[in-house]
PDB file of N, CA and C in Angstrom:
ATOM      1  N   UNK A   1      16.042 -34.435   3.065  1.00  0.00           N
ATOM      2  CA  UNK A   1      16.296 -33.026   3.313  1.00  0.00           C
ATOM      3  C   UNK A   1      15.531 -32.194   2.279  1.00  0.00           C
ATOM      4  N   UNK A   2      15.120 -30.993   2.782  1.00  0.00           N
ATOM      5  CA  UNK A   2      14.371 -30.263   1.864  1.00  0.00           C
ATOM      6  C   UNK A   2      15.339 -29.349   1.085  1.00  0.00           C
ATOM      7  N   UNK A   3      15.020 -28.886   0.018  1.00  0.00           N
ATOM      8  CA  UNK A   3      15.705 -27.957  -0.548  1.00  0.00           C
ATOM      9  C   UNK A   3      15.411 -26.007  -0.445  1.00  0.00           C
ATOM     10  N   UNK A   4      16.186 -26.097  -0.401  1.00  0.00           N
ATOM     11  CA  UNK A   4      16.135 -24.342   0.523  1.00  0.00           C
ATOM     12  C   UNK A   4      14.803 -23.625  -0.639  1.00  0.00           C
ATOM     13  N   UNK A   5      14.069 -22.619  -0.022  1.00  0.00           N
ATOM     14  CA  UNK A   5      13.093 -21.977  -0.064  1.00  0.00           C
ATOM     15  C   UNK A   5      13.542 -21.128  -1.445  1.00  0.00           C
ATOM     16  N   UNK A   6      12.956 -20.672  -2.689  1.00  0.00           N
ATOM     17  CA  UNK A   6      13.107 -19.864  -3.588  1.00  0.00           C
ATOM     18  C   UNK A   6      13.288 -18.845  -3.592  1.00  0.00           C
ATOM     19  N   UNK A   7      14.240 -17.770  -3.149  1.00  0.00           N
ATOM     20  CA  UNK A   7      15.031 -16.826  -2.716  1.00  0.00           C
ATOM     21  C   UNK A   7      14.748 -15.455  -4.114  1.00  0.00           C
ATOM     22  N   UNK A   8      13.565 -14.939  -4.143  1.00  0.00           N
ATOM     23  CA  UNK A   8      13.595 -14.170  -4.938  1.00  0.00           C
ATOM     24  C   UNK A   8      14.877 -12.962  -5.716  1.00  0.00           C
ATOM     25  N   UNK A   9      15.343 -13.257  -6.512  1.00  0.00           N
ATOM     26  CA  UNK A   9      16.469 -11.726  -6.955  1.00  0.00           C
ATOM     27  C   UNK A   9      16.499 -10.548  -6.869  1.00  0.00           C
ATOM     28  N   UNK A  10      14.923 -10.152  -6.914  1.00  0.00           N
ATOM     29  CA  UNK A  10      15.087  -9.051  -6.656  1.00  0.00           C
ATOM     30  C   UNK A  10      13.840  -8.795  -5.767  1.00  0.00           C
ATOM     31  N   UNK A  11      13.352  -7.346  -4.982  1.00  0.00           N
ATOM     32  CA  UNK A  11      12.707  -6.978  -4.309  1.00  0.00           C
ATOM     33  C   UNK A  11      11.905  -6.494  -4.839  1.00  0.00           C
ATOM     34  N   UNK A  12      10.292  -6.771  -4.474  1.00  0.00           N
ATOM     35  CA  UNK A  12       9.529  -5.977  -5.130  1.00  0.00           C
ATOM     36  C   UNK A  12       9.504  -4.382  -4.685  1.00  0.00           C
ATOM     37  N   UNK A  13       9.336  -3.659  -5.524  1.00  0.00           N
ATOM     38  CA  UNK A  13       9.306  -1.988  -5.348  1.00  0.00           C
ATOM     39  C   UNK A  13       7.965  -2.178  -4.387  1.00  0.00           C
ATOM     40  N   UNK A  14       7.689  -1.047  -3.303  1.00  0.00           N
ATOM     41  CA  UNK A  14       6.457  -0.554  -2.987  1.00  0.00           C
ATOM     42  C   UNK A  14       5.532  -0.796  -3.460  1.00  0.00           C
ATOM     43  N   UNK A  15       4.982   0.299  -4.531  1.00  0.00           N
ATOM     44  CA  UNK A  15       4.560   0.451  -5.248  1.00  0.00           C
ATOM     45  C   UNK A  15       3.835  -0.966  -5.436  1.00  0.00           C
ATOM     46  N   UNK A  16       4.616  -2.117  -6.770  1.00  0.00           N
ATOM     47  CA  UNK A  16       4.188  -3.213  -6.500  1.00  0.00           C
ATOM     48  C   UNK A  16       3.803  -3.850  -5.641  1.00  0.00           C
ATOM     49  N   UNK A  17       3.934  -3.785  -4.172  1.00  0.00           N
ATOM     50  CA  UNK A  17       3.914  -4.366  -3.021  1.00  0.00           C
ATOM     51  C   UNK A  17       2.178  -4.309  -2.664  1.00  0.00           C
ATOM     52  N   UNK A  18       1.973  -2.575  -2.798  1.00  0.00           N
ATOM     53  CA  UNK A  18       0.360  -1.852  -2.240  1.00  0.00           C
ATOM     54  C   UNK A  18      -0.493  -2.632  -3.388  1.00  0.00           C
ATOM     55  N   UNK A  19       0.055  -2.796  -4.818  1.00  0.00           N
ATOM     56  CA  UNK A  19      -0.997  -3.221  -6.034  1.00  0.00           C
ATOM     57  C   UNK A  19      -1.050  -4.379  -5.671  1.00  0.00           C
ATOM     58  N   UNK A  20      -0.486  -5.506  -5.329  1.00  0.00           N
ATOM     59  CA  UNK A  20      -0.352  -7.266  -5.106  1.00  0.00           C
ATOM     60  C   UNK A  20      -1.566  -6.785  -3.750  1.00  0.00           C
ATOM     61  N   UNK A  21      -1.452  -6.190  -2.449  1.00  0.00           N
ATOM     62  CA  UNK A  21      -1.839  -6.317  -1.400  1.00  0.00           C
ATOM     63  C   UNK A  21      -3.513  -5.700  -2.089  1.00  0.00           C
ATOM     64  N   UNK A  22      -3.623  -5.015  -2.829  1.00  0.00           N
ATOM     65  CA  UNK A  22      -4.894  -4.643  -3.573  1.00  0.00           C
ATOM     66  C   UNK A  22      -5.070  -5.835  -3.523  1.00  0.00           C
ATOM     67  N   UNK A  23      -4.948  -6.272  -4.466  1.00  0.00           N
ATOM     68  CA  UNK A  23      -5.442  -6.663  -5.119  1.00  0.00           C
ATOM     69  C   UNK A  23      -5.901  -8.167  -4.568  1.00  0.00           C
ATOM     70  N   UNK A  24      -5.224  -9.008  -3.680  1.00  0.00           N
ATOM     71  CA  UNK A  24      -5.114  -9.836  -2.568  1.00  0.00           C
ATOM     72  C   UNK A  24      -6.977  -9.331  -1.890  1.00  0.00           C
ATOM     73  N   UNK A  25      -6.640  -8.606  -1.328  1.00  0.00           N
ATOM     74  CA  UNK A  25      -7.788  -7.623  -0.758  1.00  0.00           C
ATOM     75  C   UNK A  25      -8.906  -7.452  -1.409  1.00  0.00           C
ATOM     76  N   UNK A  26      -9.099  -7.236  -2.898  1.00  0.00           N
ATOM     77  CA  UNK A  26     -10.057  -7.422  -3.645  1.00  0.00           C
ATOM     78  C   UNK A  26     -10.748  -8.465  -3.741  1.00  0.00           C
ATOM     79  N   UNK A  27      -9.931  -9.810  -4.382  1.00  0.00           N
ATOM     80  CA  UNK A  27     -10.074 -11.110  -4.388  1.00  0.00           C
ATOM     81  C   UNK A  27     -10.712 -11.599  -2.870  1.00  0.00           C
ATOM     82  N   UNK A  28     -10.362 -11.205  -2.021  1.00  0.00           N
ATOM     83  CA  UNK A  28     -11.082 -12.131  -0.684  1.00  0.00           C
ATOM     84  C   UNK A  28     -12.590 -11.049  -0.472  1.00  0.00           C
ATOM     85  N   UNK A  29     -12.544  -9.932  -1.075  1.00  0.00           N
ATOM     86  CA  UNK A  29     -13.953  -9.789  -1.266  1.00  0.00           C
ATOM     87  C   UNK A  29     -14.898  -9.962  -1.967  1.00  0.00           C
ATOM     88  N   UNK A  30     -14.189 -10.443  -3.045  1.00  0.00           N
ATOM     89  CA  UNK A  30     -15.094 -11.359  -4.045  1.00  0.00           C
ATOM     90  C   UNK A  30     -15.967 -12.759  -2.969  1.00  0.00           C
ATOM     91  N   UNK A  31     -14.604 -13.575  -2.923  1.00  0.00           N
ATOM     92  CA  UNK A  31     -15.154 -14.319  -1.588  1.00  0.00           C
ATOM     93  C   UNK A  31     -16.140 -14.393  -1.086  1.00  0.00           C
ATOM     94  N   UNK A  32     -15.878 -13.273  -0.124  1.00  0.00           N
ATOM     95  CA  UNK A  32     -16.830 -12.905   1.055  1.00  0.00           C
ATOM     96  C   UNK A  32     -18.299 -12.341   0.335  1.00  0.00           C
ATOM     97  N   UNK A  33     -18.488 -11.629  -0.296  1.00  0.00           N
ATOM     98  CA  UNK A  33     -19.854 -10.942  -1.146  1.00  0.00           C
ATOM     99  C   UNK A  33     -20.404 -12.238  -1.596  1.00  0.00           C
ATOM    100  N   UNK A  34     -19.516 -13.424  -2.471  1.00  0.00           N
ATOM    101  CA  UNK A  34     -19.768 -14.191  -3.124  1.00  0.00           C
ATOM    102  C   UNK A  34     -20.519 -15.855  -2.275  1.00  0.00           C
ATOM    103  N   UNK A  35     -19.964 -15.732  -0.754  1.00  0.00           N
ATOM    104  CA  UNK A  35     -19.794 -16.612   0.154  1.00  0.00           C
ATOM    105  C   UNK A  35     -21.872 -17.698   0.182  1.00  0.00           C
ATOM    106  N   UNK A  36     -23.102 -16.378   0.083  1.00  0.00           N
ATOM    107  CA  UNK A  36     -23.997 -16.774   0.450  1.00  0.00           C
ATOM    108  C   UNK A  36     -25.169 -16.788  -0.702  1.00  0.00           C
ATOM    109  N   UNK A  37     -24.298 -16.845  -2.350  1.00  0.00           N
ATOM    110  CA  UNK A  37     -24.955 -15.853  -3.496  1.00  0.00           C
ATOM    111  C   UNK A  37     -25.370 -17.665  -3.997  1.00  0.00           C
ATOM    112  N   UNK A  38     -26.585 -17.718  -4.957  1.00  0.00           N
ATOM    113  CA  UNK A  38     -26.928 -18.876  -5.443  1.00  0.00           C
ATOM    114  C   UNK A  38     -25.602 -18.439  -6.875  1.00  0.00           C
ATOM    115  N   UNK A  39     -25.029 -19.401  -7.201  1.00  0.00           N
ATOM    116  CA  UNK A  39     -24.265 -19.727  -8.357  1.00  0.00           C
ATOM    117  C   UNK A  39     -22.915 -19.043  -7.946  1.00  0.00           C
ATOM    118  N   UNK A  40     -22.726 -19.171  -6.482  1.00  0.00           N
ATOM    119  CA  UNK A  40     -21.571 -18.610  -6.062  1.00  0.00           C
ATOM    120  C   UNK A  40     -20.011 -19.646  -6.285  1.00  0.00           C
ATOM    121  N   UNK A  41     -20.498 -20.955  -6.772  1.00  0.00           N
ATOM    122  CA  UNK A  41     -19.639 -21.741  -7.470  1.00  0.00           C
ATOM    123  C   UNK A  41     -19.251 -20.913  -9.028  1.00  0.00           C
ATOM    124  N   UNK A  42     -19.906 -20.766  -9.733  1.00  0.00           N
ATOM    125  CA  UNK A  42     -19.856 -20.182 -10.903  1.00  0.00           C
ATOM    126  C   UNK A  42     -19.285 -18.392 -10.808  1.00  0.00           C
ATOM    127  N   UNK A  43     -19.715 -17.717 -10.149  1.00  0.00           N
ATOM    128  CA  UNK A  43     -19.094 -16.163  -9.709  1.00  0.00           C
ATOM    129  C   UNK A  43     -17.651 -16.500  -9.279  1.00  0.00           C
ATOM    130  N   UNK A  44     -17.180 -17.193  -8.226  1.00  0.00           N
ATOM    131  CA  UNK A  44     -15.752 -17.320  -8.280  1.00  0.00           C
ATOM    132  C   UNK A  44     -15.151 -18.362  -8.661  1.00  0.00           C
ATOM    133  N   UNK A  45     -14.862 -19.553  -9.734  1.00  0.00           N
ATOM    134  CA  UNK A  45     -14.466 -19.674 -11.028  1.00  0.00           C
ATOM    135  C   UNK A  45     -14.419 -18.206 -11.609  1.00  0.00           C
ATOM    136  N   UNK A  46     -15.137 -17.622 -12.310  1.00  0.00           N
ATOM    137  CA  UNK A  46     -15.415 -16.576 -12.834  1.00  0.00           C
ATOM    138  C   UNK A  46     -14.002 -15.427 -12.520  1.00  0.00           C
ATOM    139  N   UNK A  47     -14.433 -15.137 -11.316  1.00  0.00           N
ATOM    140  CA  UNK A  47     -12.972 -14.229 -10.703  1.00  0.00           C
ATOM    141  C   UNK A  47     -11.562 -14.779 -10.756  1.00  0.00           C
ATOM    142  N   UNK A  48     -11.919 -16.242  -9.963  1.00  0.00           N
ATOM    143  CA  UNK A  48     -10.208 -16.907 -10.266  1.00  0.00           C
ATOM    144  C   UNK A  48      -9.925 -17.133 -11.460  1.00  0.00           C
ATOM    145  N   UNK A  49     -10.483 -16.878 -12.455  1.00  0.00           N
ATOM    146  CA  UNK A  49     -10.394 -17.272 -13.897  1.00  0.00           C
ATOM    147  C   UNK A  49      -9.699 -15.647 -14.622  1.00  0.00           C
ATOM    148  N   UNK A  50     -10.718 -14.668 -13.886  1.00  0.00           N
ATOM    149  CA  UNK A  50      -9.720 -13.501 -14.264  1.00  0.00           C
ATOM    150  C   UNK A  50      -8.431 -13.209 -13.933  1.00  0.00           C
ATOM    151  N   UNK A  51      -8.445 -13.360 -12.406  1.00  0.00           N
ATOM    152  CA  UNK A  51      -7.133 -12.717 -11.804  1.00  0.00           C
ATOM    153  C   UNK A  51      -6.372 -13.730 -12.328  1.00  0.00           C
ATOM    154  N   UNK A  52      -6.135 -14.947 -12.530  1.00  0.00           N
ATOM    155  CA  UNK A  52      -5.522 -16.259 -13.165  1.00  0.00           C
ATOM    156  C   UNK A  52      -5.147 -15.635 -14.266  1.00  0.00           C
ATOM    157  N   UNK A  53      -5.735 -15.381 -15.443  1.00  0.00           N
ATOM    158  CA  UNK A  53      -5.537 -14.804 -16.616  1.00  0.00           C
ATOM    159  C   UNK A  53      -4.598 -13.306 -16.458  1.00  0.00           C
ATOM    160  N   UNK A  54      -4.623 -12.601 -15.573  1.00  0.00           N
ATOM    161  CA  UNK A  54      -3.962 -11.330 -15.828  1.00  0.00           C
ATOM    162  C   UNK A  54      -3.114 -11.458 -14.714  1.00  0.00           C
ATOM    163  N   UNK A  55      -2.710 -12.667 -14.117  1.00  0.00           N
ATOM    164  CA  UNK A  55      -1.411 -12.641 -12.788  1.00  0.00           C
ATOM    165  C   UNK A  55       0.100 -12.606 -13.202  1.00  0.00           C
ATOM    166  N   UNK A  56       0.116 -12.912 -15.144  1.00  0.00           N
ATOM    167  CA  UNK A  56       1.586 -12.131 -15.166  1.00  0.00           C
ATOM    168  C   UNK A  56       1.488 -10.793 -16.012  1.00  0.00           C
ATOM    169  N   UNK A  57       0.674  -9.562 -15.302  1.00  0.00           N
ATOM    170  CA  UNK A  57       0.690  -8.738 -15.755  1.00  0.00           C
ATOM    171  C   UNK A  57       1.826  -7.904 -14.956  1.00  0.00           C
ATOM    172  N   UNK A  58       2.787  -6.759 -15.615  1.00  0.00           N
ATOM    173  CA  UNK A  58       4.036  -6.563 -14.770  1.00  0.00           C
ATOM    174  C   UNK A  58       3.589  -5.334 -15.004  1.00  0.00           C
ATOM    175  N   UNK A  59       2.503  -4.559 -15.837  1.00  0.00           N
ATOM    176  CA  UNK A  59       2.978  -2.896 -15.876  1.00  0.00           C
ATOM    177  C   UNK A  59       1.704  -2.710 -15.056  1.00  0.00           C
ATOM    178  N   UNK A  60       2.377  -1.857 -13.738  1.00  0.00           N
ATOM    179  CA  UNK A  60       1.402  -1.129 -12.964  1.00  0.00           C
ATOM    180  C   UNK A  60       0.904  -0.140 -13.474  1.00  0.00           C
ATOM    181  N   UNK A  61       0.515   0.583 -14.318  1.00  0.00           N
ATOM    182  CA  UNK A  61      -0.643   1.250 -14.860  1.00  0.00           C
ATOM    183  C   UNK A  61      -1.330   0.279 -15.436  1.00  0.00           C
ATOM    184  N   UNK A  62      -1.013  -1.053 -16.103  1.00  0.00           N
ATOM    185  CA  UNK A  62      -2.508  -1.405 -16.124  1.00  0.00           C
ATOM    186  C   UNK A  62      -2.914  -2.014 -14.933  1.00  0.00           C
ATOM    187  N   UNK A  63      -2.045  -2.404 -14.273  1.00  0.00           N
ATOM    188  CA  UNK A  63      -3.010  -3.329 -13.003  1.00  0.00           C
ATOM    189  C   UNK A  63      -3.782  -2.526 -12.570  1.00  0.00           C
ATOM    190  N   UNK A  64      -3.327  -1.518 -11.883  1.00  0.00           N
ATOM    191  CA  UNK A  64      -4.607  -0.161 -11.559  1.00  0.00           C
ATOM    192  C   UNK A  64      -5.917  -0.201 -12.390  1.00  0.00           C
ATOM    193  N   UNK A  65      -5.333   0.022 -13.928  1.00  0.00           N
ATOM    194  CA  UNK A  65      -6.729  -0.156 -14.803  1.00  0.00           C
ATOM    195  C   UNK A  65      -7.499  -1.317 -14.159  1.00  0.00           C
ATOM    196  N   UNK A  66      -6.879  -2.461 -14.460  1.00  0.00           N
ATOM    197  CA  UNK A  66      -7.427  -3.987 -14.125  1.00  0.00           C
ATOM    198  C   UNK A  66      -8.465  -3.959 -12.855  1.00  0.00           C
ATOM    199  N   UNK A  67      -7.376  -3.356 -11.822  1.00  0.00           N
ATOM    200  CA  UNK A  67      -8.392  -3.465 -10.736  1.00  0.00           C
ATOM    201  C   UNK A  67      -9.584  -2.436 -10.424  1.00  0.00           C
ATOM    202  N   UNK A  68      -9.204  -1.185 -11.193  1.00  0.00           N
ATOM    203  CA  UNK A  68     -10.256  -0.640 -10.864  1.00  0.00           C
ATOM    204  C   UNK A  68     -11.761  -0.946 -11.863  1.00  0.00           C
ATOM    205  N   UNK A  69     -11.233  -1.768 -12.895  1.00  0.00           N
ATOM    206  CA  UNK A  69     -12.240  -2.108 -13.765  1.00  0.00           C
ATOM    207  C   UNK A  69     -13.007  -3.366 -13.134  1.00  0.00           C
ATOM    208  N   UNK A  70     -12.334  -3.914 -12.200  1.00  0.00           N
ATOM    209  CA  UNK A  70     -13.379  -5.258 -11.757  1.00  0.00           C
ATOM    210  C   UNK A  70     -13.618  -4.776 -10.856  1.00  0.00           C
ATOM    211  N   UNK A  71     -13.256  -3.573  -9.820  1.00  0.00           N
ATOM    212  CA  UNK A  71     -13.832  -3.287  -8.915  1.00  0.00           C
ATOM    213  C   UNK A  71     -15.490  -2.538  -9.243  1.00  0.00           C
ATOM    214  N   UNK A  72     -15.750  -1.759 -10.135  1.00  0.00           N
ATOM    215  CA  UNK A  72     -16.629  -1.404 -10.994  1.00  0.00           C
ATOM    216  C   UNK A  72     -17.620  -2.800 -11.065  1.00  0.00           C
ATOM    217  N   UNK A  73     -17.185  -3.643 -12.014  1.00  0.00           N
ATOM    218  CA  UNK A  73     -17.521  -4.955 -12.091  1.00  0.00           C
ATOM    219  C   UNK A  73     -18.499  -5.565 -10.842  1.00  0.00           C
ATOM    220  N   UNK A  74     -17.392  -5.590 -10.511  1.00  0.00           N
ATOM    221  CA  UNK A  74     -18.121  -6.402  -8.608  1.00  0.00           C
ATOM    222  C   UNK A  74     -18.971  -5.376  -8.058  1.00  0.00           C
ATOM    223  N   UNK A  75     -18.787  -3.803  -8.130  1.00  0.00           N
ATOM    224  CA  UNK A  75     -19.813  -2.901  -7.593  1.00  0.00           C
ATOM    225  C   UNK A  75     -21.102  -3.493  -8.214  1.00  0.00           C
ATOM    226  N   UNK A  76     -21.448  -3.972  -9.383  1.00  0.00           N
ATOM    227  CA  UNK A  76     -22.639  -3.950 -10.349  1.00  0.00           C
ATOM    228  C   UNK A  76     -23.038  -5.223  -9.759  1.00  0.00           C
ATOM    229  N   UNK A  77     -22.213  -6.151  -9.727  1.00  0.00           N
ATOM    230  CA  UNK A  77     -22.493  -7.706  -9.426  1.00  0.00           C
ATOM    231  C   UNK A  77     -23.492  -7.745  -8.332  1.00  0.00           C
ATOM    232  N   UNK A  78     -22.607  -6.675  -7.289  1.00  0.00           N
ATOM    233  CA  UNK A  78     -22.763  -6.924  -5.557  1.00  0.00           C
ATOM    234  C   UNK A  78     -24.396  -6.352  -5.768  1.00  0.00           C
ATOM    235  N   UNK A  79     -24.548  -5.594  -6.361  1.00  0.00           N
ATOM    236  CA  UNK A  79     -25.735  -4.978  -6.440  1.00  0.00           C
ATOM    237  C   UNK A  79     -27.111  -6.031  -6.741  1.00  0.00           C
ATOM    238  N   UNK A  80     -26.432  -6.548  -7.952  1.00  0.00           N
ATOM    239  CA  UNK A  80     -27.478  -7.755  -8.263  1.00  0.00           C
ATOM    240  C   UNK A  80     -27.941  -8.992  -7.028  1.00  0.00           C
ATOM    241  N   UNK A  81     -26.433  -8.836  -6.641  1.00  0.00           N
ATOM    242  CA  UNK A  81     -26.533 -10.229  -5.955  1.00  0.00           C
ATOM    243  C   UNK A  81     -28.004  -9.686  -4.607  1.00  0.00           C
ATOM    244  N   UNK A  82     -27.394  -8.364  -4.471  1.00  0.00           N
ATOM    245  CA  UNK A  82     -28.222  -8.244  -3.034  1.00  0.00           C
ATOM    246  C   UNK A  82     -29.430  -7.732  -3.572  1.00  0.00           C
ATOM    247  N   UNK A  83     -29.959  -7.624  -4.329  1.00  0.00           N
ATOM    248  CA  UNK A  83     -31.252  -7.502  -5.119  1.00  0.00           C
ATOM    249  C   UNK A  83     -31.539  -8.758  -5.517  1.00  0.00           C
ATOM    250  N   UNK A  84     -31.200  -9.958  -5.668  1.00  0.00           N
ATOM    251  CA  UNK A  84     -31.339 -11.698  -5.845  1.00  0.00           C
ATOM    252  C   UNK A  84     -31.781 -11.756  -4.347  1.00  0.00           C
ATOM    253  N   UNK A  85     -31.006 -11.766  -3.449  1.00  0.00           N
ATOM    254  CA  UNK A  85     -31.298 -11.919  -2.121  1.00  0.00           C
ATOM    255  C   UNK A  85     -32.535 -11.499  -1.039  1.00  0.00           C
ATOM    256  N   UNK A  86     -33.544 -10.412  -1.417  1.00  0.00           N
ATOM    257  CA  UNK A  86     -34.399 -10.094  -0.893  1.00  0.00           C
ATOM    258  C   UNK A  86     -35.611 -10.588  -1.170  1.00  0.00           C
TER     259      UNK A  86
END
């Protein structure tokens, strides 16, 4: 028999809900940008290594910071990458 499913205590607020779904959303565009890039083994390590590192972050003003700072990040990346690509 299995043992019943981990029944969280409490509910996440909204708020938290839209930043996790960010940020979810971010990460699979790393992915996807990252999907056809030479050293695209090394670029996401790279990302799962960040979001890994800052996944028990609990104060939503910085996650905002967080994400809007790698979103920045990945703007610059994406740029390179598609300037590698031509």
């Amino acid at each position: 028999m299995r043992p019943p499913h981990s029944i969280p205590t409490t509910v996440p607020s909204l708020q938290s809900f839209l930043l996790r779904t960010r940020a979810l959303h971010f990460y699979r565009d790393i992915l996807r940008a990252t999907a056809q890039a030479r050293g695209r083994h090394e670029l996401r390590q790279w990302a799962k290594d960040e979001f890994l590192r800052n996944r028990n972050v609990t104060d939503q003003t910085h996650i905002r910071y967080l994400l809007d700072m790698g979103k920045r990040e990945f703007t610059t990346m994406k740029r390179y990458l598609e300037e590698e690509g031509r």
